[in-house]
N, C-alpha and C. Protein backbone atom coordinates (compact mmCIF):
# COMPACT_ATOMS: atom_id res chain seq x y z
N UNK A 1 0.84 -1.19 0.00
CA UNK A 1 0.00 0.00 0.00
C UNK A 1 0.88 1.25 0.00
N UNK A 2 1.73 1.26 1.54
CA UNK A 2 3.06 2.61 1.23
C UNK A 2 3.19 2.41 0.02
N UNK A 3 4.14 1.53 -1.28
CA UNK A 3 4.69 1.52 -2.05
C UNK A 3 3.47 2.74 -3.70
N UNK A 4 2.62 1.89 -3.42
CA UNK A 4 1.74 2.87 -4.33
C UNK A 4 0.91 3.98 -4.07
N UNK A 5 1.20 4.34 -2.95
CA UNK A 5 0.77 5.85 -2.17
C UNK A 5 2.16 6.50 -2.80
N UNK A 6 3.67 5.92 -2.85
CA UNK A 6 4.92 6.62 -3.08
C UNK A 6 4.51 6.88 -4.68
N UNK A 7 4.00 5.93 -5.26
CA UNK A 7 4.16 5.86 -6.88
C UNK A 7 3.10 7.15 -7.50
N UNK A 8 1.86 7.23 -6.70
CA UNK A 8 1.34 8.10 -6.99
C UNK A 8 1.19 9.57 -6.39
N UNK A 9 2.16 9.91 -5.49
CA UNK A 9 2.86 11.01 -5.09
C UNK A 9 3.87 11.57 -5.83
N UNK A 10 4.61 10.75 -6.28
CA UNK A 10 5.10 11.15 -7.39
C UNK A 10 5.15 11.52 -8.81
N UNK A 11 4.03 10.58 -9.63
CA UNK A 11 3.10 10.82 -10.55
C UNK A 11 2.48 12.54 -10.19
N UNK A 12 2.12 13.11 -8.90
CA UNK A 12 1.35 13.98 -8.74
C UNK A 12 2.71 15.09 -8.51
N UNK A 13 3.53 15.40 -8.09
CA UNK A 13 4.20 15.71 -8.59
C UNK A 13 5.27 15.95 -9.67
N UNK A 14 5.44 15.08 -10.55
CA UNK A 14 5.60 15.29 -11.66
C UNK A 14 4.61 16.16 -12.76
N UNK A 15 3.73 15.60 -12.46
CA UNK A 15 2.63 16.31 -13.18
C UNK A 15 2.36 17.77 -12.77
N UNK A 16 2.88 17.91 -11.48
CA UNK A 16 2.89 19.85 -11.04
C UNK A 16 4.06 20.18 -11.81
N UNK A 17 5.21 19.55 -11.32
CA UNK A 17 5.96 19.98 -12.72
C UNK A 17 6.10 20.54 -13.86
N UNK A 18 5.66 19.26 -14.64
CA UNK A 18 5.18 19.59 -16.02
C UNK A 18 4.18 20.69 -16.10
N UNK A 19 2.63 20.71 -15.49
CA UNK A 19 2.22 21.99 -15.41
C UNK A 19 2.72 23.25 -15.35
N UNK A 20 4.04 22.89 -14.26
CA UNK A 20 4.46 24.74 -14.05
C UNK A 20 5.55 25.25 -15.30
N UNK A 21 6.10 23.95 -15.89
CA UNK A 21 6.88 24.38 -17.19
C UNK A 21 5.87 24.75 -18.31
N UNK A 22 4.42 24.32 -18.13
CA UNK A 22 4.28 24.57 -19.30
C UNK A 22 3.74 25.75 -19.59
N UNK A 23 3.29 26.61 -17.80
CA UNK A 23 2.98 27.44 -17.42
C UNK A 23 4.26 28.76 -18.06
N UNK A 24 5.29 28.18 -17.58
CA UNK A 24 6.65 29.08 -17.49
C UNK A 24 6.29 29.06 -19.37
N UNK A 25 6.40 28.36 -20.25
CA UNK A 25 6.21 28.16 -21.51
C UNK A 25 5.39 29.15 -22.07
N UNK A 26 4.18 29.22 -21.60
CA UNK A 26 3.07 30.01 -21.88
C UNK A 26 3.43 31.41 -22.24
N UNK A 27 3.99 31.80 -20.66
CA UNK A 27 4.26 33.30 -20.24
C UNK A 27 5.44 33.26 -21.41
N UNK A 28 6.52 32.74 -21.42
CA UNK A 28 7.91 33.03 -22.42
C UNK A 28 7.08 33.63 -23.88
N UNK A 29 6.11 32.66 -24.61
CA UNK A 29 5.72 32.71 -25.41
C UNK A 29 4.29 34.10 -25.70
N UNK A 30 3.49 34.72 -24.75
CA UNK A 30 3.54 35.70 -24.55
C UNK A 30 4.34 36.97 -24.34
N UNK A 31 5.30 36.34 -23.66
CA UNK A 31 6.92 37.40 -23.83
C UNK A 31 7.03 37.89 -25.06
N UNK A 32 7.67 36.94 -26.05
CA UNK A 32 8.04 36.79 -27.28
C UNK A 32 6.82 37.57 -28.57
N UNK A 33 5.75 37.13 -28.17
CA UNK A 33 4.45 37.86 -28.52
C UNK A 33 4.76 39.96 -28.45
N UNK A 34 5.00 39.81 -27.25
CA UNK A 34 4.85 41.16 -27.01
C UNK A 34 6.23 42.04 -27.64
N UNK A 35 7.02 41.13 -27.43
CA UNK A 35 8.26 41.46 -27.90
C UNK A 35 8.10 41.99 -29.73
N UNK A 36 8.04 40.62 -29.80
CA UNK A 36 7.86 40.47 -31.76
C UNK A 36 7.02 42.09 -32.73
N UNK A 37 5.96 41.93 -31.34
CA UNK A 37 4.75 43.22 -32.08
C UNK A 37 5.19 44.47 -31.98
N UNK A 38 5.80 44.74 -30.11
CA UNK A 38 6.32 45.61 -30.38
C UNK A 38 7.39 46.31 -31.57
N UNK A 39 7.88 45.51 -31.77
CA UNK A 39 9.55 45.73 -32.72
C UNK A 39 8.29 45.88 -34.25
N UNK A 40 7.02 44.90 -34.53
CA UNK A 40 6.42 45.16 -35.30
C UNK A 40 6.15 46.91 -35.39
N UNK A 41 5.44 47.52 -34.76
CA UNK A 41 4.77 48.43 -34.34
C UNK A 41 6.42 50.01 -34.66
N UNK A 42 7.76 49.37 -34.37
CA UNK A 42 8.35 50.67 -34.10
C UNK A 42 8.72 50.34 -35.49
N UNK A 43 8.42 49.23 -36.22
CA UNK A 43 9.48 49.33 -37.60
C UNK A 43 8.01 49.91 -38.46
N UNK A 44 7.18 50.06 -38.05
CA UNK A 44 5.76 50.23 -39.20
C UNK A 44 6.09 52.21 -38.83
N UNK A 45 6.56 52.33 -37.41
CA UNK A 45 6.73 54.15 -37.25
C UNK A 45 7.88 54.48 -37.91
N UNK A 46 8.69 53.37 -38.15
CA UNK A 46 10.13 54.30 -38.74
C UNK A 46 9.84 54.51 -40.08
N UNK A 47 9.17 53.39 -40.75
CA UNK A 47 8.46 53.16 -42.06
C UNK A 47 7.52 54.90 -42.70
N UNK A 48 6.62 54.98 -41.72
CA UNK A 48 6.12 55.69 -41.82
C UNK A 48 6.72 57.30 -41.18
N UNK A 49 7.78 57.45 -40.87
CA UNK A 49 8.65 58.52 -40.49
C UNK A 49 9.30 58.99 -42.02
N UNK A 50 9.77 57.75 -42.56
CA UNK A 50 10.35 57.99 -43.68
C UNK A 50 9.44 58.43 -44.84
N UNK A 51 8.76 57.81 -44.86
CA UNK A 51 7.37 58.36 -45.67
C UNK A 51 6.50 59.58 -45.64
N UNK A 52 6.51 59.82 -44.31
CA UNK A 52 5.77 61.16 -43.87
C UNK A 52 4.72 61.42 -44.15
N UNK A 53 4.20 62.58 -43.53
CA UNK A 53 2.46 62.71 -43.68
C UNK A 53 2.24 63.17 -44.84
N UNK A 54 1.04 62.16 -44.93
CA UNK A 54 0.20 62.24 -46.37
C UNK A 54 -1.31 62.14 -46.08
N UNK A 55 -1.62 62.92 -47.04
CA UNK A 55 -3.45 63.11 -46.94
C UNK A 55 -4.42 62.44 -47.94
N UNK A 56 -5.18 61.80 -47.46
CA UNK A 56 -6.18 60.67 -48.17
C UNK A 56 -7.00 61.48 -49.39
N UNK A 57 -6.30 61.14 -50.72
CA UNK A 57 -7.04 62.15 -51.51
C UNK A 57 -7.00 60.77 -52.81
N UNK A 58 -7.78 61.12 -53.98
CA UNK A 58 -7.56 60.30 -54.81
C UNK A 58 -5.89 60.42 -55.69
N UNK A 59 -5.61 61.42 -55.98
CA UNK A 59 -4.66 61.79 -56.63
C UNK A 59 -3.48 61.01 -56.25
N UNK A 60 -3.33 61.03 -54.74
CA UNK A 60 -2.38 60.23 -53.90
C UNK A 60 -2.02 59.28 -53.73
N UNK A 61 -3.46 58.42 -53.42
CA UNK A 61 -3.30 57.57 -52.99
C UNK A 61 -2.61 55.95 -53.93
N UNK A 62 -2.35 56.31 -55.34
CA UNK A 62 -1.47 55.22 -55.71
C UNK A 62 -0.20 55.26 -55.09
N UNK A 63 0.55 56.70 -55.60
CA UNK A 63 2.25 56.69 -54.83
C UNK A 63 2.32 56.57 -53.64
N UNK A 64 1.39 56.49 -52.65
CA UNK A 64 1.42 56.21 -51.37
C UNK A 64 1.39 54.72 -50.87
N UNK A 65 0.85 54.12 -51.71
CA UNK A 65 0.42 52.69 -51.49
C UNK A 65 1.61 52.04 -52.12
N UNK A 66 2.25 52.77 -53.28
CA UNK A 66 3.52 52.52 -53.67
C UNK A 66 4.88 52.42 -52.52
N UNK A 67 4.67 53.80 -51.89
CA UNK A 67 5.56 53.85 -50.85
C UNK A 67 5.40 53.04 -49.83
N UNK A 68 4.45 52.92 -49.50
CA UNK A 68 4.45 51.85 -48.12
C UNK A 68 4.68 50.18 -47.91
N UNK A 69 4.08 49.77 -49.49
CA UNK A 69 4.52 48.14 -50.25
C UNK A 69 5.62 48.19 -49.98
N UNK A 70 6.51 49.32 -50.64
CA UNK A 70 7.91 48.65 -51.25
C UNK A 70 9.05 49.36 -50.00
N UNK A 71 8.36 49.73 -48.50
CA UNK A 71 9.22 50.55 -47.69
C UNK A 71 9.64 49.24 -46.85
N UNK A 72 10.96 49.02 -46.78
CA UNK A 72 11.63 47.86 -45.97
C UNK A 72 10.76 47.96 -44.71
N UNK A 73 11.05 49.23 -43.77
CA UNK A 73 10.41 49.14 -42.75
C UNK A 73 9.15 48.75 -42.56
N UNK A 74 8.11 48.97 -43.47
CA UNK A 74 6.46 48.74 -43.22
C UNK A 74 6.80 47.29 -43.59
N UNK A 75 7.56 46.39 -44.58
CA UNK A 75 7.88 45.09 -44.68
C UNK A 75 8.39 44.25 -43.50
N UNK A 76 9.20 45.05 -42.93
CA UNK A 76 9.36 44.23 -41.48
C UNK A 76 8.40 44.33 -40.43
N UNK A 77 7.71 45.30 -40.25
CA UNK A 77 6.76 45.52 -39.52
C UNK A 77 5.25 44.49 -39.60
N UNK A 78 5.24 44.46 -40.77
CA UNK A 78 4.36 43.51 -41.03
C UNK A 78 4.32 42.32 -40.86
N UNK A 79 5.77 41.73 -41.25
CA UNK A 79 6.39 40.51 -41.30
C UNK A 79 6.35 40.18 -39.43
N UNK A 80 6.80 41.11 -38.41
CA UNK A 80 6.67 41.08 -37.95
C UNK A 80 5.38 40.60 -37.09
N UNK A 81 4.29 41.39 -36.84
CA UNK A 81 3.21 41.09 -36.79
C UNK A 81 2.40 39.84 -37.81
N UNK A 82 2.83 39.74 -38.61
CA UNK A 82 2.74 38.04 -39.02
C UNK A 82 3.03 37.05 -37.83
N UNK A 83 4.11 37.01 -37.92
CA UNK A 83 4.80 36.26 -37.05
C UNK A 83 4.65 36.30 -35.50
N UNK A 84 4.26 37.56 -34.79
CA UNK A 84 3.60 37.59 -33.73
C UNK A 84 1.98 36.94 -33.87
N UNK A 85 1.45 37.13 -34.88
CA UNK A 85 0.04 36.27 -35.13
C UNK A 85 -0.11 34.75 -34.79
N UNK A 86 1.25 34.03 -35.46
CA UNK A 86 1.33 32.51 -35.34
C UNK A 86 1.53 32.68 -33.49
N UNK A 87 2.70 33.03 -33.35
CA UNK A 87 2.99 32.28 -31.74
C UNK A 87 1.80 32.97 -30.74
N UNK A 88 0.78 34.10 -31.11
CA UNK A 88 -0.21 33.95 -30.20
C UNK A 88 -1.65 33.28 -30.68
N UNK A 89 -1.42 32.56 -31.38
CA UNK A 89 -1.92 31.66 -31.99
C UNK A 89 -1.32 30.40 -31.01
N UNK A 90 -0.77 29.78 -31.31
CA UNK A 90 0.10 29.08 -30.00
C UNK A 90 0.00 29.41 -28.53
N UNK A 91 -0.22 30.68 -28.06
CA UNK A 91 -0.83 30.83 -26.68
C UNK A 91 -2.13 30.64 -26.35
N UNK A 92 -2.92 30.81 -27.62
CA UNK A 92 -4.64 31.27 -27.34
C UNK A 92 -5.12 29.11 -26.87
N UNK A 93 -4.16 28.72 -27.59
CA UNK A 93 -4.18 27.07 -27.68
C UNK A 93 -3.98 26.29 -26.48
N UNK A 94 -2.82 26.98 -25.87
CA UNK A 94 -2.76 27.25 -24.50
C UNK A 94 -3.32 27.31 -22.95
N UNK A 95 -3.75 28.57 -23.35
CA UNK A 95 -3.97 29.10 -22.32
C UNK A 95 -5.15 30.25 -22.16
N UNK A 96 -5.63 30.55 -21.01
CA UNK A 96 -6.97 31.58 -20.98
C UNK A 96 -6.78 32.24 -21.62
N UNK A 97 -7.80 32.97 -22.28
CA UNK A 97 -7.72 34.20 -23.03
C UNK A 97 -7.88 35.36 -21.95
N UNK A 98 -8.60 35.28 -20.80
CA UNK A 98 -8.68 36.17 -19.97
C UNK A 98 -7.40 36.51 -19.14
N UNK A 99 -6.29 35.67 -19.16
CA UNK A 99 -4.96 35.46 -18.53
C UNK A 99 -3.84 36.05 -19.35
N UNK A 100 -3.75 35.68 -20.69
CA UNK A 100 -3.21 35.52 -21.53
C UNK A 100 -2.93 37.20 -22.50
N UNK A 101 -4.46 37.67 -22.81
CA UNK A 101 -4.64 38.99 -23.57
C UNK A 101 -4.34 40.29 -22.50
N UNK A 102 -4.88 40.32 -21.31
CA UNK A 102 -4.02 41.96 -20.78
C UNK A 102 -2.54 41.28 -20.07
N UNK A 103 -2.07 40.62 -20.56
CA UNK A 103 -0.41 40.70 -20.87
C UNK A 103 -0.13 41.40 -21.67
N UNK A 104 -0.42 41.53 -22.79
CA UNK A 104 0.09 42.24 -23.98
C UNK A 104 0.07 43.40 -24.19
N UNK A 105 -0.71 43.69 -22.81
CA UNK A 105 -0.40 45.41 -22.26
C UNK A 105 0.75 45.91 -22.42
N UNK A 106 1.44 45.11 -22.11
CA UNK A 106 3.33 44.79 -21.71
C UNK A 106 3.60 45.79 -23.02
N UNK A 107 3.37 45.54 -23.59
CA UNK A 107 3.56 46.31 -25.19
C UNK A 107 3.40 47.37 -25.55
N UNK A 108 2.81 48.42 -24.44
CA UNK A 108 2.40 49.64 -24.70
C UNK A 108 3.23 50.13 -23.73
N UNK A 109 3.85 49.48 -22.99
CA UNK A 109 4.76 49.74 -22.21
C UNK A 109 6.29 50.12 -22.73
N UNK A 110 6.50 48.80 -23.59
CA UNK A 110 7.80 49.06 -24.29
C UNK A 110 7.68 49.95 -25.00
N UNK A 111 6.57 50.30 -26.00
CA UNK A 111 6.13 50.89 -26.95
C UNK A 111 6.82 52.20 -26.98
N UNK A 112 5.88 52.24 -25.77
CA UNK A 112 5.86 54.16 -24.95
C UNK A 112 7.91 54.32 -24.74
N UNK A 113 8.42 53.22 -24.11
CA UNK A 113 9.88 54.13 -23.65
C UNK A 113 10.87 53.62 -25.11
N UNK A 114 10.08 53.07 -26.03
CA UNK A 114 11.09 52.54 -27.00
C UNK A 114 11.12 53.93 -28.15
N UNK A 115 9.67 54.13 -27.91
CA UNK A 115 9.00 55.74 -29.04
C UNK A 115 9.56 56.91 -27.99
N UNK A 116 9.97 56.70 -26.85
CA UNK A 116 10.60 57.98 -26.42
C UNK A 116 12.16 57.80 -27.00
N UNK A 117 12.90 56.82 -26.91
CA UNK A 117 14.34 56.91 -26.97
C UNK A 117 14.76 56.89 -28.95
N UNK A 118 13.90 56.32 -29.63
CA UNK A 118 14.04 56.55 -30.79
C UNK A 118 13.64 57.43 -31.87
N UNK A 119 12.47 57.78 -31.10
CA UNK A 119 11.80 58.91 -32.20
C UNK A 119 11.78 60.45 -31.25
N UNK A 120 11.99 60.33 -30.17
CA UNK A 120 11.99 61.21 -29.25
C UNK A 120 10.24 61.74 -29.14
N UNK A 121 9.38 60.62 -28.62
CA UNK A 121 8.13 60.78 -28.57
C UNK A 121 7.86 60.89 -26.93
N UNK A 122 6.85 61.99 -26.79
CA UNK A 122 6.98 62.83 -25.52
C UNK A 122 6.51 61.83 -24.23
N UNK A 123 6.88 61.74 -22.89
CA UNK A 123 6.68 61.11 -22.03
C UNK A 123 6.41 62.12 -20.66
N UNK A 124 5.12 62.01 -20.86
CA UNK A 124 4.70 63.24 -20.10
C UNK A 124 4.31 62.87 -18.75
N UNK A 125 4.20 63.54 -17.61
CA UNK A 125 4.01 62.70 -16.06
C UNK A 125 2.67 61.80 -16.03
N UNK A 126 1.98 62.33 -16.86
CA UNK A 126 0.37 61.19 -16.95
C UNK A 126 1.48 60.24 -17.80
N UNK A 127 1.30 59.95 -18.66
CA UNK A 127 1.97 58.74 -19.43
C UNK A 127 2.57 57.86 -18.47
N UNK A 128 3.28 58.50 -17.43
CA UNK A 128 4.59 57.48 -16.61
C UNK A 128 3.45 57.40 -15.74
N UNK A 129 2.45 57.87 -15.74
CA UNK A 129 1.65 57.01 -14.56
C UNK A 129 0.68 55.93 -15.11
N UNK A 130 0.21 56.35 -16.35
CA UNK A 130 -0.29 55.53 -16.82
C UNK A 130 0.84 54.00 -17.17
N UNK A 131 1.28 54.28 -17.52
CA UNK A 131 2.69 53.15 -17.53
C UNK A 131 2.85 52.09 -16.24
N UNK A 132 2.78 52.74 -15.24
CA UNK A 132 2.34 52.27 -13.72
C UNK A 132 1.59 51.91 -13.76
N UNK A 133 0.49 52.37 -13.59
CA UNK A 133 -0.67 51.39 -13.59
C UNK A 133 -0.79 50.19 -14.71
N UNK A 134 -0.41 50.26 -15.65
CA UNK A 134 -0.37 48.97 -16.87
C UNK A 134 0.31 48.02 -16.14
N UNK A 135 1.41 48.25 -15.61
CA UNK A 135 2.78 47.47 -15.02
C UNK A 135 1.99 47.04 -13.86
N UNK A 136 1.22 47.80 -13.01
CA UNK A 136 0.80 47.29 -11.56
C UNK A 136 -0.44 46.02 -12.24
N UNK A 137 -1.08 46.86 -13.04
CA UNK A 137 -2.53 45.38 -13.67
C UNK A 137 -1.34 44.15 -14.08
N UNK A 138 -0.77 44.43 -14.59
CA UNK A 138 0.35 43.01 -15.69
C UNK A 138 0.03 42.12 -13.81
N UNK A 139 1.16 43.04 -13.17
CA UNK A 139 1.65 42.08 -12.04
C UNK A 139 0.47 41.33 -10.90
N UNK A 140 -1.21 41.89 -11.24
CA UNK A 140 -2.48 41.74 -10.75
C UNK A 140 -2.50 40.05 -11.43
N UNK A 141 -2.09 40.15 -12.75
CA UNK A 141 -2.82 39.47 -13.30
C UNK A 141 -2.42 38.38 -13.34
N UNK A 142 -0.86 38.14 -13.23
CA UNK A 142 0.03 36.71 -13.07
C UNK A 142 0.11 36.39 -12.06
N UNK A 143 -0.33 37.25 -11.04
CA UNK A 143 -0.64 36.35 -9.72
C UNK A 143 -1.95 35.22 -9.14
């Protein structure tokens, strides 16, 4: 009787195990998610930095659509967000969607100090609080 009380104590821990890796798995792969889009998101602004503002008119709108096809940056950006599509595609398979989606808050986070240090996009004392509070919900939510 001890002997298979040991066998299935261990079975039951193993299996927490495996749960918490696949847990740790999850989150990495949300990481990577947030990661991927972001870098999506700053290469679609550099894209469109280089391009500059343009106004929705008929006249325009071919060389514009020209410019943005053939702009490396809006190509990586996209490519990007492709590729962030599959691996949260792979999380949604996963894991809650209610667990899973305000993670990716995380992203407006990087967003915000990645668009301050590269484009010099303004970070104003609401922003850094709002930033806080995103960061305080993230850490609500993995607990």
């Amino acid at each position: 009787m001890h002997v298979a009380l040991s066998k299935i104590n261990k079975l039951c821990y193993y299996e927490h195990l495996i749960n918490q890796d696949i847990a740790f798995m999850v989150l990495l792969m949300i990481l990577a998610c947030v990661v991927i889009g972001t870098a999506g998101q700053l290469f679609l602004k550099a894209g469109m930095n280089h391009i500059g503002e343009f106004a929705f008119s008929a006249h325009n709108i071919g060389p514009i659509v020209v410019k943005v096809l053939t702009s490396p940056f809006i190509i990586l950006g996209t490519c990007c967000y492709a590729l962030s599509l599959v691996v949260w595609l792979l999380v949604l398979s996963r894991a809650e969607v209610s667990y899973a989606y305000p993670l990716l808050s995380v992203g407006y986070v990087i967003t915000a100090i990645m668009g301050y240090y590269l484009f010099g996009d303004a970070l104003s004392a609401i922003r850094i609080v709002g930033i806080g509070l995103i960061i305080l919900g993230v850490i609500c939510i993995t607990r």
